[in-house]
PDB file of N, CA and C in Angstrom:
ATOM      1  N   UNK A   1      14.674  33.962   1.055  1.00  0.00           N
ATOM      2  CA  UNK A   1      13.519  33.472   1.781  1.00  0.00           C
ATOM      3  C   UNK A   1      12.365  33.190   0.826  1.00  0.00           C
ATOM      4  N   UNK A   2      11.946  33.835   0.072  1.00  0.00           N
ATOM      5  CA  UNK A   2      10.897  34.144  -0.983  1.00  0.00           C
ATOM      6  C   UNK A   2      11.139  32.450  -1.701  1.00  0.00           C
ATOM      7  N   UNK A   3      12.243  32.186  -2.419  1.00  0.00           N
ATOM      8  CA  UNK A   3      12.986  31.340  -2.801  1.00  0.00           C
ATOM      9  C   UNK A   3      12.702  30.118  -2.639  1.00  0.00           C
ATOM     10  N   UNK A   4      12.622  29.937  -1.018  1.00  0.00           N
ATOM     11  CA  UNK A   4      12.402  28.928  -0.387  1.00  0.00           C
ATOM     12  C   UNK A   4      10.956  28.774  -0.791  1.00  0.00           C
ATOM     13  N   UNK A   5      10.453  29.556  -0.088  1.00  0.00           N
ATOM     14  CA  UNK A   5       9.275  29.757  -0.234  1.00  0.00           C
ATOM     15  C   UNK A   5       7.897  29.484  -1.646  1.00  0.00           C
ATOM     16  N   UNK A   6       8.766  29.686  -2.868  1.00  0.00           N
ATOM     17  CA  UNK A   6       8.602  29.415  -4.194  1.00  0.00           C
ATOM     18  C   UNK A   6       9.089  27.795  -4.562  1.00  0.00           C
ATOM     19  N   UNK A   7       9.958  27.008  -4.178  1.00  0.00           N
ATOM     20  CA  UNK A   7      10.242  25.695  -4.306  1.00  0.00           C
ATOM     21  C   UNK A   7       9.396  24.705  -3.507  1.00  0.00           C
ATOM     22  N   UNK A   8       9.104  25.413  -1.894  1.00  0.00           N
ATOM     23  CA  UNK A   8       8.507  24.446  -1.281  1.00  0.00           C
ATOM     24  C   UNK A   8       7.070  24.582  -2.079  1.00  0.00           C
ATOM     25  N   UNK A   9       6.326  25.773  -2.866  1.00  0.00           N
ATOM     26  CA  UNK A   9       5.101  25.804  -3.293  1.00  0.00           C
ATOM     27  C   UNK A   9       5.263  25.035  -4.926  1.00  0.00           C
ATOM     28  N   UNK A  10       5.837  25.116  -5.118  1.00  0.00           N
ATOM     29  CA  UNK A  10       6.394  24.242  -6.611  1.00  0.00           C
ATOM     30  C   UNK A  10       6.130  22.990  -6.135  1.00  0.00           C
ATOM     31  N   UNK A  11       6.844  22.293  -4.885  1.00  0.00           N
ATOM     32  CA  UNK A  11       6.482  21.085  -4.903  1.00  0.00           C
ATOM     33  C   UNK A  11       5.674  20.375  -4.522  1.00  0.00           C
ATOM     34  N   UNK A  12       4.685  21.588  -3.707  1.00  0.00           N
ATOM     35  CA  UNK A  12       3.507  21.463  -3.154  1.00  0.00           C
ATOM     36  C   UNK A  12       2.508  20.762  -4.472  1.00  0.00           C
ATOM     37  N   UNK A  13       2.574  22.039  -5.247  1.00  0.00           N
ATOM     38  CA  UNK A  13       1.599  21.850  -6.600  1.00  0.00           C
ATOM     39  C   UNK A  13       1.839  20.600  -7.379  1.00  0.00           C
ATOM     40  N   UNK A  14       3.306  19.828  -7.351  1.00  0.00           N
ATOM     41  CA  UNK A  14       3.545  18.928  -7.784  1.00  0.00           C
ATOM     42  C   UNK A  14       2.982  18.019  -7.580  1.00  0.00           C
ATOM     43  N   UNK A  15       3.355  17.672  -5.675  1.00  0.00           N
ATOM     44  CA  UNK A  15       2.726  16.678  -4.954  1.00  0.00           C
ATOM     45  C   UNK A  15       0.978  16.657  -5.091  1.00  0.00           C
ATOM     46  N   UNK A  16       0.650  17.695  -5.371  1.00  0.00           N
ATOM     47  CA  UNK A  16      -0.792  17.389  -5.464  1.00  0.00           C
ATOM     48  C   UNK A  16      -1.712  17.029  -6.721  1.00  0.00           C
ATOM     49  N   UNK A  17      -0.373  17.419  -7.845  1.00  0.00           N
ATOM     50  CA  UNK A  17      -1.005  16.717  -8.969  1.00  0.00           C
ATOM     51  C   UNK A  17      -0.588  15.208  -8.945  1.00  0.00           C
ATOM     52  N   UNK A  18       0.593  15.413  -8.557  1.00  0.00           N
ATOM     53  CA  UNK A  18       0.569  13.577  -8.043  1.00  0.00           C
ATOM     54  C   UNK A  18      -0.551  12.450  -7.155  1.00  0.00           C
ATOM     55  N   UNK A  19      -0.725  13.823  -6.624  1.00  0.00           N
ATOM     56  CA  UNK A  19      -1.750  12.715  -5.555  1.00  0.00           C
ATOM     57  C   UNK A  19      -3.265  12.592  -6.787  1.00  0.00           C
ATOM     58  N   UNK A  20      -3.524  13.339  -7.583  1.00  0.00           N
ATOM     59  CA  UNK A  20      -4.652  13.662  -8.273  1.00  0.00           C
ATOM     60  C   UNK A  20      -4.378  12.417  -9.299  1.00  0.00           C
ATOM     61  N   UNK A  21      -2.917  12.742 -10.150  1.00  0.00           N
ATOM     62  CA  UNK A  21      -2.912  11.243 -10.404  1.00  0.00           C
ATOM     63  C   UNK A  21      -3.304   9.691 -10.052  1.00  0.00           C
ATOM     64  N   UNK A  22      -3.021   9.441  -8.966  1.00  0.00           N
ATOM     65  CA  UNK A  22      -3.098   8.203  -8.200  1.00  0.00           C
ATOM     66  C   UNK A  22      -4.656   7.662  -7.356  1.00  0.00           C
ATOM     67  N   UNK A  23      -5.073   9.073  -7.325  1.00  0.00           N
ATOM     68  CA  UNK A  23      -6.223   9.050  -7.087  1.00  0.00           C
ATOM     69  C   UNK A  23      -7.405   8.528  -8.096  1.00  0.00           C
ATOM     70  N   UNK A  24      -6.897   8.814  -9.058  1.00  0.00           N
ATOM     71  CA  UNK A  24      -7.501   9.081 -10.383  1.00  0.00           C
ATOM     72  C   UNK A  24      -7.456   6.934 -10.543  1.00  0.00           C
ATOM     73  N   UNK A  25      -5.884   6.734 -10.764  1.00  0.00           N
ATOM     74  CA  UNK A  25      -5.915   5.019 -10.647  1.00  0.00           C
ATOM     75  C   UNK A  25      -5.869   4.932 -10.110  1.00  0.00           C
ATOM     76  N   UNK A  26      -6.701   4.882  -8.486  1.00  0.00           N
ATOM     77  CA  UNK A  26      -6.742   3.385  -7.890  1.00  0.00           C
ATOM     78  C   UNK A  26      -8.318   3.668  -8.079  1.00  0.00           C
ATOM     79  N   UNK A  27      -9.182   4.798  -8.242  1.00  0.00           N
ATOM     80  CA  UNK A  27     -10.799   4.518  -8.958  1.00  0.00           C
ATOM     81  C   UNK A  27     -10.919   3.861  -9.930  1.00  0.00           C
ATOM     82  N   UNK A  28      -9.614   3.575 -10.355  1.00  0.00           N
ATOM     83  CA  UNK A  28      -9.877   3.006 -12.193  1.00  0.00           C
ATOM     84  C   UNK A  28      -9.406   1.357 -11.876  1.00  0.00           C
ATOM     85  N   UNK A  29      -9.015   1.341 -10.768  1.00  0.00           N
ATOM     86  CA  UNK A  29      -8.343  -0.069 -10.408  1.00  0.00           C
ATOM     87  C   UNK A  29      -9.612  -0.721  -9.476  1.00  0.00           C
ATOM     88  N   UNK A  30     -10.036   0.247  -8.837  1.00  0.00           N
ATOM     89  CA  UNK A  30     -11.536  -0.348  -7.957  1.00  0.00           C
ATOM     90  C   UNK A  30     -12.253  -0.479  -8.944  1.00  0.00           C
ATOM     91  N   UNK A  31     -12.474   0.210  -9.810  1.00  0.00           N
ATOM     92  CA  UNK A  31     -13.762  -0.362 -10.743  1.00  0.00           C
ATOM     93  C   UNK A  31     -13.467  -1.297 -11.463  1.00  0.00           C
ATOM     94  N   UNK A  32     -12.535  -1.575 -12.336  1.00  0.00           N
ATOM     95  CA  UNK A  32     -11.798  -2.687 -12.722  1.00  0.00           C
ATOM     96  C   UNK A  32     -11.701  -3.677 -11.847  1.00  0.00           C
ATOM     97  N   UNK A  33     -11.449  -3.919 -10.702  1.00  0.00           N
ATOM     98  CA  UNK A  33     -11.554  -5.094 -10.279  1.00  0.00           C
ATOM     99  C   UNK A  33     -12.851  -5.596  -9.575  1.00  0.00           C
ATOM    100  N   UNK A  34     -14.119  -4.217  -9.592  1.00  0.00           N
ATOM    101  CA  UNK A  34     -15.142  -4.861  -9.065  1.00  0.00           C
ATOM    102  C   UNK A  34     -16.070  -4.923 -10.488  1.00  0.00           C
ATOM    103  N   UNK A  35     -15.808  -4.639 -11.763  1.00  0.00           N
ATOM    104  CA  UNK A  35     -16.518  -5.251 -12.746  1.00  0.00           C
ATOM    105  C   UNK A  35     -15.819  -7.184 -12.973  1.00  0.00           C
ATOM    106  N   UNK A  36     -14.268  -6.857 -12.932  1.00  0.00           N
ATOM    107  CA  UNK A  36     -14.340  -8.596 -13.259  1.00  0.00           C
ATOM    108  C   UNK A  36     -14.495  -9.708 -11.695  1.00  0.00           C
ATOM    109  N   UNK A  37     -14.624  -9.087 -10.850  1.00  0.00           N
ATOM    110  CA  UNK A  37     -15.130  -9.596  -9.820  1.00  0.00           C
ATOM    111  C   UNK A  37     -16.847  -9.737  -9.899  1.00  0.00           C
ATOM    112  N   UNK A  38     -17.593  -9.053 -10.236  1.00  0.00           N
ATOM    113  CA  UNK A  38     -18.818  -9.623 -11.491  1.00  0.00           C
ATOM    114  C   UNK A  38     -18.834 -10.509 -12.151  1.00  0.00           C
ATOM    115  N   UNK A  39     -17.882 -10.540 -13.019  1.00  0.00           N
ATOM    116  CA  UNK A  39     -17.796 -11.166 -13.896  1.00  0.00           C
ATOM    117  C   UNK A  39     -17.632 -12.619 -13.932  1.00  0.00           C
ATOM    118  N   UNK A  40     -16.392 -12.892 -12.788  1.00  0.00           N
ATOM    119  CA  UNK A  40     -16.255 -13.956 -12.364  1.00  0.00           C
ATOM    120  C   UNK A  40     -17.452 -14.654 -11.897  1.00  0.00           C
ATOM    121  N   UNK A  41     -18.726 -13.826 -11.014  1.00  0.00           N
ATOM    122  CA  UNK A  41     -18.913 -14.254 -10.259  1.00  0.00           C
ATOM    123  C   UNK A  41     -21.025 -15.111 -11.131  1.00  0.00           C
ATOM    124  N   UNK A  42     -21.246 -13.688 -11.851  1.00  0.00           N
ATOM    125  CA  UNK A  42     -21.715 -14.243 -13.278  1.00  0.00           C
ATOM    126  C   UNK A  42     -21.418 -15.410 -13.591  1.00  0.00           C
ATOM    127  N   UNK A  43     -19.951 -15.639 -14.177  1.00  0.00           N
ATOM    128  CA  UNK A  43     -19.509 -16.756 -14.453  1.00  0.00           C
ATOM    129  C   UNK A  43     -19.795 -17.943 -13.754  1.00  0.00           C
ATOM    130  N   UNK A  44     -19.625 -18.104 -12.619  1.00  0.00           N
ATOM    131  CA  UNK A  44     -19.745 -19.203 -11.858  1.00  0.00           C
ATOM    132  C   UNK A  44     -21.658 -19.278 -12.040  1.00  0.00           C
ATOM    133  N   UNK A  45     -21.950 -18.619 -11.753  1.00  0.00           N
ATOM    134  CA  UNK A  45     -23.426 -18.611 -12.036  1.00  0.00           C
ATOM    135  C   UNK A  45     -24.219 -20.120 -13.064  1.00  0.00           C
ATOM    136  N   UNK A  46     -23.591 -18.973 -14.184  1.00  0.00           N
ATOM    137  CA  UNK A  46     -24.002 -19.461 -15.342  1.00  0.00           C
ATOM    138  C   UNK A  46     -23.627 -20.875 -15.605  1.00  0.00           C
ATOM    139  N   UNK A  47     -22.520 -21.563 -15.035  1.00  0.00           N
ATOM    140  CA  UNK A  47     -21.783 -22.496 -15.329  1.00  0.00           C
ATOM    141  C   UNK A  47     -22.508 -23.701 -14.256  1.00  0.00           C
ATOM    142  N   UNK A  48     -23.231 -22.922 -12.943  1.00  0.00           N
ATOM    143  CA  UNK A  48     -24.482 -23.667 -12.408  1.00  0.00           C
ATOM    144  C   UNK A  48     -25.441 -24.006 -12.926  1.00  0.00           C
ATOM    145  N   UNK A  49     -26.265 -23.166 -13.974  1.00  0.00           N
ATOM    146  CA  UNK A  49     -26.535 -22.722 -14.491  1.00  0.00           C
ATOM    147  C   UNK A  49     -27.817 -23.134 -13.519  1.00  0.00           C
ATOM    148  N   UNK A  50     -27.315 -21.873 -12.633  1.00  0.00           N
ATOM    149  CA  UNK A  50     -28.840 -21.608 -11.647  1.00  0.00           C
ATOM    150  C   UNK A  50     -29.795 -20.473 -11.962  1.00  0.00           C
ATOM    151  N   UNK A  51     -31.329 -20.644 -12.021  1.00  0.00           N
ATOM    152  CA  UNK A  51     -31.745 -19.271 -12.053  1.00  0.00           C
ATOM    153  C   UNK A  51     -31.891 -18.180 -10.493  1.00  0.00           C
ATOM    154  N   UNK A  52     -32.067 -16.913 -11.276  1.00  0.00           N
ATOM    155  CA  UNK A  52     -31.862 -16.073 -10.047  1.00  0.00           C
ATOM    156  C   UNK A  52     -32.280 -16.833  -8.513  1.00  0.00           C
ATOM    157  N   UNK A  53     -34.080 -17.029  -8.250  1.00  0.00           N
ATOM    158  CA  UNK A  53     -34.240 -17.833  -7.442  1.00  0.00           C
ATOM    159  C   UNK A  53     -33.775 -18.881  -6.826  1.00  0.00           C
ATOM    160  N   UNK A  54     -33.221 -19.929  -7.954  1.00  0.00           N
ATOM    161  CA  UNK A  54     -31.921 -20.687  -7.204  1.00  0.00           C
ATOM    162  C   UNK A  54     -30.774 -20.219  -6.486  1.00  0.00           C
ATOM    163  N   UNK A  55     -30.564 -19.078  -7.104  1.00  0.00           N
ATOM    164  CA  UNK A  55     -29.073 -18.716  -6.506  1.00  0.00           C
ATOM    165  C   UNK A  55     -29.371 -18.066  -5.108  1.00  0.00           C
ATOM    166  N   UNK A  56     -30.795 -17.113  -5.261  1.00  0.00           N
ATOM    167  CA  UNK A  56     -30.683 -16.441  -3.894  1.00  0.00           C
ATOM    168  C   UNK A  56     -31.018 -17.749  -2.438  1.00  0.00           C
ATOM    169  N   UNK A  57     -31.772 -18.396  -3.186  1.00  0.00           N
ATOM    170  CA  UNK A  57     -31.847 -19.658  -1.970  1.00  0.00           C
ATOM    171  C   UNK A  57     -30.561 -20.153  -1.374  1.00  0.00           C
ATOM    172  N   UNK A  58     -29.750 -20.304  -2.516  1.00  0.00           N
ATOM    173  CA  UNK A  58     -28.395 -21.043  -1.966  1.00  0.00           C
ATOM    174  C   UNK A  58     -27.841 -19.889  -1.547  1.00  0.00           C
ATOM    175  N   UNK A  59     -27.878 -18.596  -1.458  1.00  0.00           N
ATOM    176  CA  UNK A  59     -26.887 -17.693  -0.773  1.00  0.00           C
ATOM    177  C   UNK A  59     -27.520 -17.886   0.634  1.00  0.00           C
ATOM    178  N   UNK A  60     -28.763 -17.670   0.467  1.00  0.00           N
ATOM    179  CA  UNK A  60     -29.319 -17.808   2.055  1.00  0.00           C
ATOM    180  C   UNK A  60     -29.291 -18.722   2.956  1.00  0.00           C
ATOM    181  N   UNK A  61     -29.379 -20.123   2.094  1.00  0.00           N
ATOM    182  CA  UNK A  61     -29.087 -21.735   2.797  1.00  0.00           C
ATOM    183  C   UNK A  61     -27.261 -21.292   3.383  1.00  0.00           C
ATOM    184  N   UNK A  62     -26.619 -20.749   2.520  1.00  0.00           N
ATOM    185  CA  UNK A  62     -25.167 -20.765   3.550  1.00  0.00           C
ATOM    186  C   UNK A  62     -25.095 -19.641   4.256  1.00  0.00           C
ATOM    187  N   UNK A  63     -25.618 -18.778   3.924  1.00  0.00           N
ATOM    188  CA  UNK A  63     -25.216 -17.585   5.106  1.00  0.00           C
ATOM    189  C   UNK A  63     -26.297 -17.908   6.695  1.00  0.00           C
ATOM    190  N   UNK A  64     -26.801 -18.754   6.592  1.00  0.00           N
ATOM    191  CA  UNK A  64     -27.353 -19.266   7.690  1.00  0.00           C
ATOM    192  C   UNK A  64     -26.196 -20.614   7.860  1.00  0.00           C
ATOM    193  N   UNK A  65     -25.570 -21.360   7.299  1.00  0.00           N
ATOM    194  CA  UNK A  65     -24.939 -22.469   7.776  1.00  0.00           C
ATOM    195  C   UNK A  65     -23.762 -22.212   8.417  1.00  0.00           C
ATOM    196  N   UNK A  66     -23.505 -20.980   7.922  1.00  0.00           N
ATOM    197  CA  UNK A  66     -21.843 -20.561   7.455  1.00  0.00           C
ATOM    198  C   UNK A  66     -21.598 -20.000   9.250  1.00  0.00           C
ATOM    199  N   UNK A  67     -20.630 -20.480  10.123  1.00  0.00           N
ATOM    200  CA  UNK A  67     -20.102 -19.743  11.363  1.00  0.00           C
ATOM    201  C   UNK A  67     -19.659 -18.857  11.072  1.00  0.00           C
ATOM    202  N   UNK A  68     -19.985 -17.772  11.941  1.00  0.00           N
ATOM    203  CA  UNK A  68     -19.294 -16.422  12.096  1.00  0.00           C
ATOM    204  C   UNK A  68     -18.110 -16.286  12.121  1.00  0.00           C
ATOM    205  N   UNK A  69     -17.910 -17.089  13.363  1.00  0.00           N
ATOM    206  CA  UNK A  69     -16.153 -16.996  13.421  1.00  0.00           C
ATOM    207  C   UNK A  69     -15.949 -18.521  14.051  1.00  0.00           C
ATOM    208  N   UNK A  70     -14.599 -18.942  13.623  1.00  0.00           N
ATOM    209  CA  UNK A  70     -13.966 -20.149  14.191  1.00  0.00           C
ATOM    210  C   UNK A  70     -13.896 -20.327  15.662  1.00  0.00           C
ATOM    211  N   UNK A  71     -14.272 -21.304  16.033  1.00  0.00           N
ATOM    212  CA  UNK A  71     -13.678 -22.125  17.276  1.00  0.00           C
ATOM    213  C   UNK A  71     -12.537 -21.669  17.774  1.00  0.00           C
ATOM    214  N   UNK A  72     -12.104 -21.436  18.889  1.00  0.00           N
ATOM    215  CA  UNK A  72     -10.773 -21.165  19.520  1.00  0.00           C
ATOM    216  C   UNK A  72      -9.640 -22.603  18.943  1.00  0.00           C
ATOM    217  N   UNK A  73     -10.119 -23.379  18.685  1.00  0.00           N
ATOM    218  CA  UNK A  73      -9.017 -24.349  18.874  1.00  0.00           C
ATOM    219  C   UNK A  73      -8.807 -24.553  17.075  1.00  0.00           C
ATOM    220  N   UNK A  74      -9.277 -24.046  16.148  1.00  0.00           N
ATOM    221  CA  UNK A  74      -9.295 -23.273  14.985  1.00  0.00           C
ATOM    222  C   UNK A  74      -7.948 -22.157  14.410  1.00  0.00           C
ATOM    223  N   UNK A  75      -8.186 -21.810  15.644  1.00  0.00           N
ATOM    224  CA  UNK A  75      -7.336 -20.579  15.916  1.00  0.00           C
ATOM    225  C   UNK A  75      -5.961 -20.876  15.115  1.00  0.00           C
ATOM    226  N   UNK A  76      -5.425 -20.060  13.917  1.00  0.00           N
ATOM    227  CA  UNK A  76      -3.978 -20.325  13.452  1.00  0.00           C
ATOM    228  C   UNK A  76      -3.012 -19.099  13.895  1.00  0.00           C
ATOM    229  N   UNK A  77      -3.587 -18.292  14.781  1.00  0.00           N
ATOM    230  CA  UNK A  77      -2.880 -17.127  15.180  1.00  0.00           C
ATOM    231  C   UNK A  77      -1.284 -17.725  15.855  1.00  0.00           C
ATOM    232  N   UNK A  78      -0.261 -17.763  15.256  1.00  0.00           N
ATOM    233  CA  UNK A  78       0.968 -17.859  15.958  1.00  0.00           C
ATOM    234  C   UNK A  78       1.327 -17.133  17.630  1.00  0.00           C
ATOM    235  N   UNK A  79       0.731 -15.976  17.833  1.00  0.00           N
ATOM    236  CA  UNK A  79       0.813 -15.052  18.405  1.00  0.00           C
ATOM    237  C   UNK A  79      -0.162 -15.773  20.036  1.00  0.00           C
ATOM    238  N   UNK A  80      -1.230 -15.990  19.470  1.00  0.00           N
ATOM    239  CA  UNK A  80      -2.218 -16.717  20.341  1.00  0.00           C
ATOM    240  C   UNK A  80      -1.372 -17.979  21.020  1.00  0.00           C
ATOM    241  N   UNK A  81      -1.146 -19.213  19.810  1.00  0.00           N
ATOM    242  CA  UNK A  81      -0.739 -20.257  20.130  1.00  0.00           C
ATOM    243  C   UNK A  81       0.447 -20.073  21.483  1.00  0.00           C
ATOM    244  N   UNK A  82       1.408 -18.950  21.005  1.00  0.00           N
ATOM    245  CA  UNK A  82       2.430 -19.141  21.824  1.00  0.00           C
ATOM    246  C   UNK A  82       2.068 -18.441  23.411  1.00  0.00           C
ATOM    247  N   UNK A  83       0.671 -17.430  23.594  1.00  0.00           N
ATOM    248  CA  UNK A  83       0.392 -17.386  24.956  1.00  0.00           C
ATOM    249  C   UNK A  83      -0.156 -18.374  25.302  1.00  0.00           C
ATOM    250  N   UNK A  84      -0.722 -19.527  24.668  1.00  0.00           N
ATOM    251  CA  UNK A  84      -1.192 -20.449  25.894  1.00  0.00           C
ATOM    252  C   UNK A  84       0.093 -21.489  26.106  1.00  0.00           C
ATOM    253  N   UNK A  85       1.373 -21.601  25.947  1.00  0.00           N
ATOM    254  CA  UNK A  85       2.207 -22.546  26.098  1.00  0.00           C
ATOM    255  C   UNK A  85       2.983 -21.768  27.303  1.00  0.00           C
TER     256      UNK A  85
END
């Protein structure tokens, strides 16, 4: 019994350095992809080569143009399409 008891805690400790692992990369994978997601986005910037003030105007000119959500008839949901037939 003890036995049991000693393997299932063995793999307990395992599983949790595993999870400590993985935990560990996907913080290293979020930050990594939200520095070159910066980077990119820098990039495009510069290649406008808008200054700050330009850029915040044009974020604001589209997030006012930009629809929330699509039109029903927009709609590419397969799932949708086939209840209205």
């Amino acid at each position: 019994m003890a036995n049991k008891l000693d393997k299932i805690n063995s793999d307990l400790k395992k599983a949790r350095a595993k999870r400590d692992e993985w935990d560990t990369r996907v913080k290293e994978l979020e930050k990594k992809y939200k520095e070159t997601e910066n980077t990119l986005i820098h990039e495009m910037v510069h290649a406008a080569n808008l200054t700050p003030e330009q850029l915040a105007l044009l974020i604001q000119k589209a997030s006012v143009s930009v629809p929330e959500e699509l039109p029903n008839e927009y709609n590419t949901n397969e799932e949708d399409n086939l209840d209205e037939e």
